[in-house]
C-alpha atoms as a PDB file:
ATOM      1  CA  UNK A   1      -2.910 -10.441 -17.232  1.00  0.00           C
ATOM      2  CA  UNK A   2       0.042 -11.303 -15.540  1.00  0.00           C
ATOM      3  CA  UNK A   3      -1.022 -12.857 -11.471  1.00  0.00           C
ATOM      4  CA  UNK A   4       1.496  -9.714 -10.090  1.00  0.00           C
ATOM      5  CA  UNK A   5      -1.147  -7.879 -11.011  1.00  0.00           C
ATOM      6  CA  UNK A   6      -3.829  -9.869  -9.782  1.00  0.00           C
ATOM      7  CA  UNK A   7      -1.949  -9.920  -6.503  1.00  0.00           C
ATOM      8  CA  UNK A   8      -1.034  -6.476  -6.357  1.00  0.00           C
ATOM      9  CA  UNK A   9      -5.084  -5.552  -6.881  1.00  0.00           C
ATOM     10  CA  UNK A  10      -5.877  -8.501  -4.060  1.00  0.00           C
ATOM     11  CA  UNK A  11      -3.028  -7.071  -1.603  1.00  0.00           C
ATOM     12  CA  UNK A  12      -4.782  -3.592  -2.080  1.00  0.00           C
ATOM     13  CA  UNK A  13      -8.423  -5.299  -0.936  1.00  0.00           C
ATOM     14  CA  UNK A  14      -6.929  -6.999   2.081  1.00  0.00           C
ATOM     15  CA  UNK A  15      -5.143  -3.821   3.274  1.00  0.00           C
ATOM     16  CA  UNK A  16      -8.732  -2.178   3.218  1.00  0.00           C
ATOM     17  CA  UNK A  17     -10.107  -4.910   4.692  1.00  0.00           C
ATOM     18  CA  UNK A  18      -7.632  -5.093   7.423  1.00  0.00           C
ATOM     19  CA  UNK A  19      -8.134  -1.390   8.303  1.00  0.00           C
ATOM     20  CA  UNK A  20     -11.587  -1.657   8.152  1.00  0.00           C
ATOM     21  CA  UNK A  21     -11.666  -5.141  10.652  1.00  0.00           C
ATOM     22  CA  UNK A  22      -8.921  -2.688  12.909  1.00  0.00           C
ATOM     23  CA  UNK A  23     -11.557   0.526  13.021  1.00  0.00           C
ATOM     24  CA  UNK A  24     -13.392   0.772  16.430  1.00  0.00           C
ATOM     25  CA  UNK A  25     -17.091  -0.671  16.314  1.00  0.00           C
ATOM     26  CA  UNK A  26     -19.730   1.433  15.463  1.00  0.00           C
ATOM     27  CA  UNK A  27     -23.605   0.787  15.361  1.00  0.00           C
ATOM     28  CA  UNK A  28     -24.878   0.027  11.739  1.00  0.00           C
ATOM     29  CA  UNK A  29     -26.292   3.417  10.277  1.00  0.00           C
ATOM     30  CA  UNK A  30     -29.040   3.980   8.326  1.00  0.00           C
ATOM     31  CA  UNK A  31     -30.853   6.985   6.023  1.00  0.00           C
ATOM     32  CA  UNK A  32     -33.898   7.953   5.666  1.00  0.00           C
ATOM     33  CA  UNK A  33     -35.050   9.560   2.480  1.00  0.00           C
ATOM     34  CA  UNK A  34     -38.298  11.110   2.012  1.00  0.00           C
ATOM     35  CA  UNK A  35     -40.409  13.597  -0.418  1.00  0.00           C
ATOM     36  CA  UNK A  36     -44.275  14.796  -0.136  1.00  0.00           C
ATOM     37  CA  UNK A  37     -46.364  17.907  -0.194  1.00  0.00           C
ATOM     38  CA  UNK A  38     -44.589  20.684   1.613  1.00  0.00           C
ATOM     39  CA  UNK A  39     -46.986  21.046   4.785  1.00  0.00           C
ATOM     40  CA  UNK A  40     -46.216  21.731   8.899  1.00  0.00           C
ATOM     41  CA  UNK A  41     -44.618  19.471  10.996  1.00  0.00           C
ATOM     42  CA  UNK A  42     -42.727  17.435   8.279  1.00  0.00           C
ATOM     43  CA  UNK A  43     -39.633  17.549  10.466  1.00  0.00           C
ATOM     44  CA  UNK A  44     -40.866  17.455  13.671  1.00  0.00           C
ATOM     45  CA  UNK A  45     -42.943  14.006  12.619  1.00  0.00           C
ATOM     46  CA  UNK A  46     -39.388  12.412  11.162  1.00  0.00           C
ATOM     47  CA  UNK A  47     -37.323  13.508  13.719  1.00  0.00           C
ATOM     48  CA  UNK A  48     -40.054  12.591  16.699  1.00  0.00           C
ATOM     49  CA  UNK A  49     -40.503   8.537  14.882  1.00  0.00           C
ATOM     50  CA  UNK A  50     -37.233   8.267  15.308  1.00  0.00           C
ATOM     51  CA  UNK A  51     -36.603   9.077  18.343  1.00  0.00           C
ATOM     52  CA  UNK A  52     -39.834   6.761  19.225  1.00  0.00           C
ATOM     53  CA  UNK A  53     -37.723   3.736  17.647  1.00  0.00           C
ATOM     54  CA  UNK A  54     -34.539   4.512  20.281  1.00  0.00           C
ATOM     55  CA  UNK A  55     -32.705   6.165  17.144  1.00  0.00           C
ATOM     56  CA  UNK A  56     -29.796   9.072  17.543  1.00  0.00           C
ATOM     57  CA  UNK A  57     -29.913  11.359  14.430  1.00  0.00           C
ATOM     58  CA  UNK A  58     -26.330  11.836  13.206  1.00  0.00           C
ATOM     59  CA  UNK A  59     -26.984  13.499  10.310  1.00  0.00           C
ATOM     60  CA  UNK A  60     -30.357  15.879   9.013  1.00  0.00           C
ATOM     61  CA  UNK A  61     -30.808  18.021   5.643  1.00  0.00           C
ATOM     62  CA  UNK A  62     -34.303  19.599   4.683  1.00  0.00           C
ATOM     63  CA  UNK A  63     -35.686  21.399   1.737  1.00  0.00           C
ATOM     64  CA  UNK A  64     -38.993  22.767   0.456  1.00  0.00           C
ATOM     65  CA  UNK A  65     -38.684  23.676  -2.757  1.00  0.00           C
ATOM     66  CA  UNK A  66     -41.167  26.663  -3.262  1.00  0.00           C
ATOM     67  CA  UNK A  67     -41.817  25.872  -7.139  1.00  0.00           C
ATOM     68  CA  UNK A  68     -43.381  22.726  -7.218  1.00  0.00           C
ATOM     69  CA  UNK A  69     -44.478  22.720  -2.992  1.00  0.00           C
ATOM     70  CA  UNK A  70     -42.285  19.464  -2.173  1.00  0.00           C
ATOM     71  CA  UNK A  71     -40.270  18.394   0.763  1.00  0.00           C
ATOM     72  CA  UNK A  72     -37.488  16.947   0.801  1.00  0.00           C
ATOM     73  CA  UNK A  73     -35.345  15.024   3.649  1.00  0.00           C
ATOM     74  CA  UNK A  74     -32.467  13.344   4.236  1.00  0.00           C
ATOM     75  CA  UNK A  75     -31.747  11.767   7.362  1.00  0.00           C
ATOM     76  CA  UNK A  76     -28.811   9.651   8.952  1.00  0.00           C
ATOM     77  CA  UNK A  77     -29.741   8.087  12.128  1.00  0.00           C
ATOM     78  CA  UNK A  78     -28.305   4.931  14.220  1.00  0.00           C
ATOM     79  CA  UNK A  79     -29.501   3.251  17.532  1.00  0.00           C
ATOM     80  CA  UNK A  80     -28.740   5.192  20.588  1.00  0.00           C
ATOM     81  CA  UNK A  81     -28.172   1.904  22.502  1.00  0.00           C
ATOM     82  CA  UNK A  82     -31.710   1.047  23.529  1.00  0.00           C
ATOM     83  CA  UNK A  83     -32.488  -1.400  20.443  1.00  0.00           C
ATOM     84  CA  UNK A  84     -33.855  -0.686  17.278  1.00  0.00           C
ATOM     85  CA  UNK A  85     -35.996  -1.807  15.160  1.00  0.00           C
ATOM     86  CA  UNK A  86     -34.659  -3.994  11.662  1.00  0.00           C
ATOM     87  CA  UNK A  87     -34.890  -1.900   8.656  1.00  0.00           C
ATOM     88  CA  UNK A  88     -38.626  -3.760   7.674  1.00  0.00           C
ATOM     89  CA  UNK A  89     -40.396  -3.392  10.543  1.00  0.00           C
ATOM     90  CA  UNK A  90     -39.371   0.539  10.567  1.00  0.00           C
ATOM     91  CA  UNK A  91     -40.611   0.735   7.074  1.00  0.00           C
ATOM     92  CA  UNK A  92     -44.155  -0.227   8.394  1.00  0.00           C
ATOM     93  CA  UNK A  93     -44.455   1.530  11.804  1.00  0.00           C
ATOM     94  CA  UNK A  94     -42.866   4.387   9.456  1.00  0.00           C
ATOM     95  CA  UNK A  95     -46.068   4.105   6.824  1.00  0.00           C
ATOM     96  CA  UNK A  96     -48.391   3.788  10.057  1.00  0.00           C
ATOM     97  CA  UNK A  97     -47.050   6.996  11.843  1.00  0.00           C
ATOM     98  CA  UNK A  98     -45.710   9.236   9.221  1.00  0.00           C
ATOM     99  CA  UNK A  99     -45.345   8.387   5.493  1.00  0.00           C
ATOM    100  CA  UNK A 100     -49.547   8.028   4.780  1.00  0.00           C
ATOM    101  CA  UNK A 101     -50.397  10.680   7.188  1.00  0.00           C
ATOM    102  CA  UNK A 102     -48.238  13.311   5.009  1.00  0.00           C
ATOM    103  CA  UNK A 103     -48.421  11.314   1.386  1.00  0.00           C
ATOM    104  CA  UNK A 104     -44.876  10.581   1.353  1.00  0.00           C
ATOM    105  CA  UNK A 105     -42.231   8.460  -0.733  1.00  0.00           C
ATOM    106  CA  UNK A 106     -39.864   6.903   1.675  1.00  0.00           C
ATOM    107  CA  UNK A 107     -37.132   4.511   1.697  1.00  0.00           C
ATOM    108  CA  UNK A 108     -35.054   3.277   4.435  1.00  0.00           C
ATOM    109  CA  UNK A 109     -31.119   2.521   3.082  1.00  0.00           C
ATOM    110  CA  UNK A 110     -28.337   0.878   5.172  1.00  0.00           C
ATOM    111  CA  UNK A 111     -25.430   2.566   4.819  1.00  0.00           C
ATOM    112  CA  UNK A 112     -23.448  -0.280   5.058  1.00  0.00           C
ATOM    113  CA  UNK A 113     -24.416  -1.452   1.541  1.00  0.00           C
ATOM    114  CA  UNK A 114     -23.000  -0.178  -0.728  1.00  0.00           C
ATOM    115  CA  UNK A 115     -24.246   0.995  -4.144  1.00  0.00           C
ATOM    116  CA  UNK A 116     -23.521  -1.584  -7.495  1.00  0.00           C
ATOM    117  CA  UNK A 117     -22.458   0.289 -10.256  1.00  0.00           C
ATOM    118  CA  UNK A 118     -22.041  -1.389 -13.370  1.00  0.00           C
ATOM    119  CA  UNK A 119     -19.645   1.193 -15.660  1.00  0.00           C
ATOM    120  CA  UNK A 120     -19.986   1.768 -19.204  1.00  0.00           C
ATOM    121  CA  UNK A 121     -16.537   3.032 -20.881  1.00  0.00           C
ATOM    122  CA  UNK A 122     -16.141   3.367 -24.718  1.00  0.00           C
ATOM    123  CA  UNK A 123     -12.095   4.110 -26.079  1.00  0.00           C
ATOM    124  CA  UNK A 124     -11.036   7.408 -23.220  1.00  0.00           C
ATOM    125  CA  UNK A 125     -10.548   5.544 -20.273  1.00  0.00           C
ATOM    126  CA  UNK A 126      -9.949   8.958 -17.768  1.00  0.00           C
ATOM    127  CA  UNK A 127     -13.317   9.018 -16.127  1.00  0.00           C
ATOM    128  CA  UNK A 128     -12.788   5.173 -15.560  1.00  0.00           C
ATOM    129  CA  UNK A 129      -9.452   5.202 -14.258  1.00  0.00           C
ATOM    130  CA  UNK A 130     -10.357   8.235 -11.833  1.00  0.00           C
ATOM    131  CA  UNK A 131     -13.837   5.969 -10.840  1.00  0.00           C
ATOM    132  CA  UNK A 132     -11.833   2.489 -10.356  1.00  0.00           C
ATOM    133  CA  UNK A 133      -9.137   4.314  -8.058  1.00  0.00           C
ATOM    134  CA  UNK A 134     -11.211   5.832  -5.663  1.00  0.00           C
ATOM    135  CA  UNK A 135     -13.135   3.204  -5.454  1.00  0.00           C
ATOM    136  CA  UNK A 136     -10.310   0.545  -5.032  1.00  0.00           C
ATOM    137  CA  UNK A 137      -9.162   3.583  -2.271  1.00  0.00           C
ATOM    138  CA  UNK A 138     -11.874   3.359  -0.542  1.00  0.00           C
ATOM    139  CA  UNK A 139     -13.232   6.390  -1.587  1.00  0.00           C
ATOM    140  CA  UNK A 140     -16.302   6.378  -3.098  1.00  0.00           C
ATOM    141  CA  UNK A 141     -18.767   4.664  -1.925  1.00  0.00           C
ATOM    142  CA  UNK A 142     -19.635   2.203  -4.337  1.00  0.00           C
ATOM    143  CA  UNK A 143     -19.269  -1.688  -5.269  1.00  0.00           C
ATOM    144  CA  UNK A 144     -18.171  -1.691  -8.726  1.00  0.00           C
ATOM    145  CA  UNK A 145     -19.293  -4.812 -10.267  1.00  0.00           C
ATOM    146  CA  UNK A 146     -18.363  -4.719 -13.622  1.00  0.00           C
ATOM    147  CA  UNK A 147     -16.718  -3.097 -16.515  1.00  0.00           C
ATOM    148  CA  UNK A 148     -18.558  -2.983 -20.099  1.00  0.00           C
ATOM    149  CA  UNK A 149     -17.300  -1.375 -22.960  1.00  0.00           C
ATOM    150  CA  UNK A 150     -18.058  -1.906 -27.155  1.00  0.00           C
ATOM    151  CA  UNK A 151     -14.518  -1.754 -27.328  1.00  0.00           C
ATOM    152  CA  UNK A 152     -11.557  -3.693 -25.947  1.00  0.00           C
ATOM    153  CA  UNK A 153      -9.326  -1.054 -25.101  1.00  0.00           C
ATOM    154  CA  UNK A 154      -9.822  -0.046 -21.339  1.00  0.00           C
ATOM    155  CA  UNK A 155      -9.437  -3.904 -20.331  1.00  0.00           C
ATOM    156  CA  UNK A 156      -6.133  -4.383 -19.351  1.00  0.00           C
ATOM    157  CA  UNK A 157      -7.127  -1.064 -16.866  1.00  0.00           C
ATOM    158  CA  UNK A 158     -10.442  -3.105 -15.623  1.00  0.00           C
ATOM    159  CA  UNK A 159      -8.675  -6.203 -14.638  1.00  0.00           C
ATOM    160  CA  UNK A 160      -5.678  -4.377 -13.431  1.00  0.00           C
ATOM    161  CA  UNK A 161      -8.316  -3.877 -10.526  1.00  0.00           C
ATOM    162  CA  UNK A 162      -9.792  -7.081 -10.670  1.00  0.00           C
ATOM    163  CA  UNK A 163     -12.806  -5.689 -12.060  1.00  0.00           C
ATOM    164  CA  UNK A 164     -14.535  -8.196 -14.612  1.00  0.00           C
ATOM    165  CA  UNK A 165     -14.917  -6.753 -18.133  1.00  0.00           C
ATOM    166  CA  UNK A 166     -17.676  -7.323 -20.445  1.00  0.00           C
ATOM    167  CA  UNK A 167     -16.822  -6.322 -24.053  1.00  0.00           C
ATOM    168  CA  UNK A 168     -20.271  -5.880 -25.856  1.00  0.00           C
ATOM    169  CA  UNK A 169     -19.609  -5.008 -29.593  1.00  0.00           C
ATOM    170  CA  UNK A 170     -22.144  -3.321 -31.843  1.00  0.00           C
ATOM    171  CA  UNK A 171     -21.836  -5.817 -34.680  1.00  0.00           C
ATOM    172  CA  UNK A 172     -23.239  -5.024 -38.244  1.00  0.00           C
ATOM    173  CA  UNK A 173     -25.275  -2.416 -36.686  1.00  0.00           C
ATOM    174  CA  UNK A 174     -27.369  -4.447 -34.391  1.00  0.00           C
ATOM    175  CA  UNK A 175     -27.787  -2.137 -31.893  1.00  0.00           C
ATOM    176  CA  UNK A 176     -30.795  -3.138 -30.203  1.00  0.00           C
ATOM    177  CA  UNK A 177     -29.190  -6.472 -30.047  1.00  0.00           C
ATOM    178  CA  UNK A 178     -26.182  -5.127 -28.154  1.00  0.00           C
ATOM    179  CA  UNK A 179     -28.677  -3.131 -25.814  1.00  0.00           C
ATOM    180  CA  UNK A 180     -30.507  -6.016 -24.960  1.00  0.00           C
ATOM    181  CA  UNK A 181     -27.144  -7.165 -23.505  1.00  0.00           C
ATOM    182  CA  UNK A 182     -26.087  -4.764 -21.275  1.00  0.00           C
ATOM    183  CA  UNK A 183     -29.616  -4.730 -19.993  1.00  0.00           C
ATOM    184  CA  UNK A 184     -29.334  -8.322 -18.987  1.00  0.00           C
ATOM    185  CA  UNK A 185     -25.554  -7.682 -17.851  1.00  0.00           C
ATOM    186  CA  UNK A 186     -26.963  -4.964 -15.564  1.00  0.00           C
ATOM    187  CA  UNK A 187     -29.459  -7.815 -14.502  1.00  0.00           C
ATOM    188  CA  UNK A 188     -26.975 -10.547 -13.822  1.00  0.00           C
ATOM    189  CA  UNK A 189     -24.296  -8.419 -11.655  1.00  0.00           C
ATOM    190  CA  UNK A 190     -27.429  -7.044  -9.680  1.00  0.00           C
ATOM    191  CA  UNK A 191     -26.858  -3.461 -10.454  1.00  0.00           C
ATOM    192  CA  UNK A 192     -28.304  -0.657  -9.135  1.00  0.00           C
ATOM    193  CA  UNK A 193     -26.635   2.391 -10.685  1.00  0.00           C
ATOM    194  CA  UNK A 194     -25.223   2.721 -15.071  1.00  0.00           C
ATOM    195  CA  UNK A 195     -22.525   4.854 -15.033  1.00  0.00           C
ATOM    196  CA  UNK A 196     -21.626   6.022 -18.769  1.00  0.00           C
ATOM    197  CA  UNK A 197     -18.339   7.285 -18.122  1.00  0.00           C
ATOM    198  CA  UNK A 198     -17.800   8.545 -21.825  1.00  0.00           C
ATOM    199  CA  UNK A 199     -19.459   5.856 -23.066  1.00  0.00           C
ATOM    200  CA  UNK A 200     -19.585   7.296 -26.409  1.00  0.00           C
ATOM    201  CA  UNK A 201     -23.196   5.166 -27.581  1.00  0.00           C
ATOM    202  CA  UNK A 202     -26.880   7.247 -27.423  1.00  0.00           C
ATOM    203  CA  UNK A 203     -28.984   5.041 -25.205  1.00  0.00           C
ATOM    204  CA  UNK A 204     -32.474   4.175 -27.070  1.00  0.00           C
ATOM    205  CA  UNK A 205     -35.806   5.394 -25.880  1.00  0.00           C
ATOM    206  CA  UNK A 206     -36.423   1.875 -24.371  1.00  0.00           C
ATOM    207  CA  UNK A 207     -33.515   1.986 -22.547  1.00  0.00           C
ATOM    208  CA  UNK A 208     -33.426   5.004 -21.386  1.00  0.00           C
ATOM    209  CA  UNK A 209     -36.815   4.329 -19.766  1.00  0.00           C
ATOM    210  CA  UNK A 210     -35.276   1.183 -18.411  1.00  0.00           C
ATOM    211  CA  UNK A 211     -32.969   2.537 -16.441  1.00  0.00           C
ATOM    212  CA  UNK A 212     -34.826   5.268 -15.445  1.00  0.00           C
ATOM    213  CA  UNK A 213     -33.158   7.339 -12.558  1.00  0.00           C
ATOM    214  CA  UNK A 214     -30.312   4.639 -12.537  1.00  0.00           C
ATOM    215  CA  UNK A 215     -28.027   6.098 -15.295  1.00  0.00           C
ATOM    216  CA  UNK A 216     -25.844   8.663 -14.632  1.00  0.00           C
ATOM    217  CA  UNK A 217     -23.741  10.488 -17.761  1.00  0.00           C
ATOM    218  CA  UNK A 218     -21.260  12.539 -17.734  1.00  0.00           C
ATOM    219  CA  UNK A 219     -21.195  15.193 -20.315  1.00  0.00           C
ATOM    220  CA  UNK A 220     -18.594  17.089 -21.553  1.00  0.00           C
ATOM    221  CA  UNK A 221     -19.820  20.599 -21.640  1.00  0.00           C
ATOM    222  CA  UNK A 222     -21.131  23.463 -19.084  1.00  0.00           C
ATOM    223  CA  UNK A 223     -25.147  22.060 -20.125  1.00  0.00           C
ATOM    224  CA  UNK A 224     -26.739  23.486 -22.085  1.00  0.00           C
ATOM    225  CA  UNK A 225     -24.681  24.327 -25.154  1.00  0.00           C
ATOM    226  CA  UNK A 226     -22.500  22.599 -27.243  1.00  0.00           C
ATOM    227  CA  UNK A 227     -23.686  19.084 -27.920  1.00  0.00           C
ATOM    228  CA  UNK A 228     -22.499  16.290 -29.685  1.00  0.00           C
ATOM    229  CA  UNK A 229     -19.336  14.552 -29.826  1.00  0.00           C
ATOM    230  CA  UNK A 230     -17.073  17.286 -30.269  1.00  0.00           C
ATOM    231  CA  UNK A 231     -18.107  20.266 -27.841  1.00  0.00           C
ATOM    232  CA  UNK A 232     -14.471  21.506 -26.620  1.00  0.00           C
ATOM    233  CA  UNK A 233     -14.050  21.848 -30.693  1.00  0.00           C
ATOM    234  CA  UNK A 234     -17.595  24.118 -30.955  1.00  0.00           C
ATOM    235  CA  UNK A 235     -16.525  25.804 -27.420  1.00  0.00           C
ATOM    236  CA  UNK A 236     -12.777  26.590 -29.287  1.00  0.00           C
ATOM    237  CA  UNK A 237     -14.436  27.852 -32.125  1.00  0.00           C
ATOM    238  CA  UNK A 238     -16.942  30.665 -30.121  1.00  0.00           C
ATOM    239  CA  UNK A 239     -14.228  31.645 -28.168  1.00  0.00           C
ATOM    240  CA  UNK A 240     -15.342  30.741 -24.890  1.00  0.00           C
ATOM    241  CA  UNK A 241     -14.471  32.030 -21.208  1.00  0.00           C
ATOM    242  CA  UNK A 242     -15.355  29.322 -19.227  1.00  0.00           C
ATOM    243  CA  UNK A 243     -15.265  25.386 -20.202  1.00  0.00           C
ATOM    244  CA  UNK A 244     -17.518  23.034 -18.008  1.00  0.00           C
ATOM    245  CA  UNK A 245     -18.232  19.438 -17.528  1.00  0.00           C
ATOM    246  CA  UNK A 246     -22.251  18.376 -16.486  1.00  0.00           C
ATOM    247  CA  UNK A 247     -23.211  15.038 -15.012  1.00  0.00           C
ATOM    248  CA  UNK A 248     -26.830  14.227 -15.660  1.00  0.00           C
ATOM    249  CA  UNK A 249     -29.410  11.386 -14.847  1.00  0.00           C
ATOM    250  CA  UNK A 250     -29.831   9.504 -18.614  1.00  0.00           C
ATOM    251  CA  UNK A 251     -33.635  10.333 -20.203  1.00  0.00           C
ATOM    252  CA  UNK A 252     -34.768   9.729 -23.552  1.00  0.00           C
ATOM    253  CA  UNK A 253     -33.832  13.950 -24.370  1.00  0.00           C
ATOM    254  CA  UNK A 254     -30.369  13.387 -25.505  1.00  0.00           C
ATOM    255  CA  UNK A 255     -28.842  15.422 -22.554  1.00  0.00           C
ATOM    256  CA  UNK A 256     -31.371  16.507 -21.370  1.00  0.00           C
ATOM    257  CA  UNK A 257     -31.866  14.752 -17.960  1.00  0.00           C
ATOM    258  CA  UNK A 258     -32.393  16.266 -14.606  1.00  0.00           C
ATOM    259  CA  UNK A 259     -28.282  17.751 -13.827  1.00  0.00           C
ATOM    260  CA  UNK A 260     -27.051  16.141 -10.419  1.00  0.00           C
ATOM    261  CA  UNK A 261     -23.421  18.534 -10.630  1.00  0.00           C
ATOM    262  CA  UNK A 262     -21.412  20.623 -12.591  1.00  0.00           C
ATOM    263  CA  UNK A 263     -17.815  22.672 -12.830  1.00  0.00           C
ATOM    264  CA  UNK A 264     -16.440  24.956 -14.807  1.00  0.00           C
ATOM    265  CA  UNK A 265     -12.845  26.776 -15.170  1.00  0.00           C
ATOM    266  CA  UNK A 266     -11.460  29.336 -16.663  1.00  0.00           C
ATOM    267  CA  UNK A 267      -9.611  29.500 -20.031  1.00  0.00           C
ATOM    268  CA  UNK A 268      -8.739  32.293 -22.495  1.00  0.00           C
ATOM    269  CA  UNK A 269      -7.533  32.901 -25.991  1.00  0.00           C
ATOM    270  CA  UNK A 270      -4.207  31.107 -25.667  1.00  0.00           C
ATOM    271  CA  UNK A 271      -5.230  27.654 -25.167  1.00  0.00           C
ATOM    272  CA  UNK A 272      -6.117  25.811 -28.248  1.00  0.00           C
ATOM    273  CA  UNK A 273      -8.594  22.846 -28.603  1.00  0.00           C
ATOM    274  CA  UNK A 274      -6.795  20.010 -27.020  1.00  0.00           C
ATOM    275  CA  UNK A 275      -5.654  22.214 -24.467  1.00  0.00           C
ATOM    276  CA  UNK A 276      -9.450  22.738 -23.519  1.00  0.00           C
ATOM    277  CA  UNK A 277      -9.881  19.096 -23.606  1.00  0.00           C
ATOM    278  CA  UNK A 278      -7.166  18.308 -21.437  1.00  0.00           C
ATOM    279  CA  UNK A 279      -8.934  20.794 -18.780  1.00  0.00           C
ATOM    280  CA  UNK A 280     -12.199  19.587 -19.959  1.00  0.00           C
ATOM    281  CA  UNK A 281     -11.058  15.666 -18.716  1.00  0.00           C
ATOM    282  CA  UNK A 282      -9.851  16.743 -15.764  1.00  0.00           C
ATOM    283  CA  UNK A 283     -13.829  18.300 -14.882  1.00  0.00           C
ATOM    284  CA  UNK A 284     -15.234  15.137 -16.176  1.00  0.00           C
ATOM    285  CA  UNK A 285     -13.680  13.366 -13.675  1.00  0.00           C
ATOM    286  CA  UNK A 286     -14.456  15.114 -10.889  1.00  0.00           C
ATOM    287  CA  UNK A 287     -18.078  16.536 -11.677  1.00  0.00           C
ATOM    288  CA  UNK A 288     -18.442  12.371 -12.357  1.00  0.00           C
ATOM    289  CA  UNK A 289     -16.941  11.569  -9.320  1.00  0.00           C
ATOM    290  CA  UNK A 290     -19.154  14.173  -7.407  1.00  0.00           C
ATOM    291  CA  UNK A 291     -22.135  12.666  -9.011  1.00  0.00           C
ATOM    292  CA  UNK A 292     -21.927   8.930  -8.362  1.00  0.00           C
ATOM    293  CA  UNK A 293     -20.865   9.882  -4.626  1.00  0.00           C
ATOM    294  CA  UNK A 294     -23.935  11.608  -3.906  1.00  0.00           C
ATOM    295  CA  UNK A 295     -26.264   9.138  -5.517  1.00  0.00           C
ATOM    296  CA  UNK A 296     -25.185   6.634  -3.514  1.00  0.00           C
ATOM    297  CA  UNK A 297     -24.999   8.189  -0.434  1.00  0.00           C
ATOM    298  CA  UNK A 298     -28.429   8.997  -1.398  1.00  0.00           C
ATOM    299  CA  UNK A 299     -28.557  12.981  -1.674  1.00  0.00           C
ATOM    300  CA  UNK A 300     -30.246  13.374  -4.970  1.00  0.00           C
ATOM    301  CA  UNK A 301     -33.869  13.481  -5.053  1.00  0.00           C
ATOM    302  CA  UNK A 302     -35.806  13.783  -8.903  1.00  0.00           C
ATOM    303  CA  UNK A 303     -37.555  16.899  -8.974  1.00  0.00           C
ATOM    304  CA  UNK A 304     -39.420  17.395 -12.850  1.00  0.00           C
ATOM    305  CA  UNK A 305     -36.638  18.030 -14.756  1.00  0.00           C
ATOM    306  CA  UNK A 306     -34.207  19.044 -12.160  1.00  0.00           C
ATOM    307  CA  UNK A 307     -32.778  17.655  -8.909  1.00  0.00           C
ATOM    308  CA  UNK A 308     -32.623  18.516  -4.993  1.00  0.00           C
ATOM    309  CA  UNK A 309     -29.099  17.745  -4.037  1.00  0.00           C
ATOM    310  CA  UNK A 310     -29.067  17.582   0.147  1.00  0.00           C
ATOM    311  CA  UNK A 311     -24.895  18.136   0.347  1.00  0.00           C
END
């Protein structure tokens, strides 16, 4: 790689920075997340500890889902000038007052940091490409911390944006070997979040329990229907009305896992298979984009086999 292109990528970081270093101050934010039993006075108890701790709520979604009798809460809050409390010593006055009184699972974030996502590309590099720009825009809010693909294709795109890029072959069939490897790469570059953005590999049972609500997939059809490698071929051949893209937490059901977004358009009888794939990319990208956004910004809460999405 040529250093223009190093120095065009480092140019682009500095002008963020720059902006960012020229925005007015703010006070560090913070969210809340929390799911228990649905029962009274959920809210009132979050919102009231807060305000206890000399914290303005910016930001409050709430939902009891009626099926399985859970609450769930989002909640973005920052001091209101008064001093607050670091994020550890909330976590326990929070336990004391709140979270064991109503059998919660709680976390405190900081907005400020930003989600590590380690992404996982195979040989079509559009979901990547769409990922890398927003985030090198300043767009999505995540740190991308690495590139790894069993193929060398989508490097030169990788470094372009001074990503690093990890090229993890499956050699003579030793997949579990291979596995093992990006496992210890997601390790090493202190990830948080696997995106498979087309990766085109099935994840094994072990690590699909590994990264257990930490892999997100994007699939390329309205789920459920048409699986495998070549859906927009099987939706061609039925004729379909409406094409779709899903984006999915990985589990060890083959596309099965709990569905974080979707999209669909249109198409009709005139459009022939690549056509639909061309449309098809175009939802990948954004029902991918969609996803990884609100799992960082923490707005996707687990719920059996589906998801609560607090937009």
């Amino acid at each position: 790689m040529s250093s223009s292109l190093i120095d065009k990528s480092a140019s682009a970081r500095a002008e963020r920075s720059s902006s960012a270093a020229a925005a007015p101050h703010r006070p560090a934010q913070y969210i809340l997340t929390t799911a228990c039993p649905d029962t009274s006075g959920i809210v009132a108890a979050v919102a009231g500890f807060l305000a206890g701790q000399n914290a303005t709520i910016t930001e409050a979604q709430h939902h009891n889902d009626p099926d399985s009798r859970t609450s769930f809460m989002r909640t973005v809050f920052h001091d209101n000038g008064k001093g607050l409390a670091a994020p550890a010593e909330l976590d326990r006055a929070f336990a004391e007052q709140v979270g064991k009184r109503f059998q919660m699972h709680w976390r405190f974030h900081e907005v400020e940091h930003r989600c590590r996502a380690l992404i996982a590309v195979s040989r079509q590099g559009h979901c990547l490409n769409s990922i890398l720009h927003r985030w090198s825009t300043g767009t999505l809010p995540i740190e991308v911390v690495a590139v790894v693909s069993n193929h060398q294709d989508m490097r030169s795109l990788a470094e372009w944006h001074g990503v690093p890029y990890h090229y993890l072959p499956i050699i003579d069939g030793r997949k579990a070997e291979q596995e093992q490897r990006l496992v210890e790469l997601f390790e090493k570059v202190d990830a948080e979040l696997l995106v498979l953005a087309r990766y085109m590999q099935i994840l094994s049972a072990d690590a699909c329990r590994y990264f257990e609500g930490r892999a997100v997939n994007i699939h390329h059809s309205f789920l459920p229907g048409f699986k495998g490698a070549k859906a927009y071929h099987q939706a061609y051949e039925r004729g379909v009305k409406l094409i779709g893209a899903t984006a999915h937490y990985v589990t060890v059901e083959l596309d099965e896992g709990p569905i974080i977004e979707q999209e669909v358009e249109r198409v009709d009888h005139t459009q022939s298979a690549a056509d639909l794939a061309d449309v098809g990319s175009e939802l990948e990208t954004v029902v991918l984009n969609r996803a990884i956004k609100w799992h960082a910004e923490r707005r996707v809460f687990r719920n059996g086999r589906k998801t609560v999405v607090l937009r």
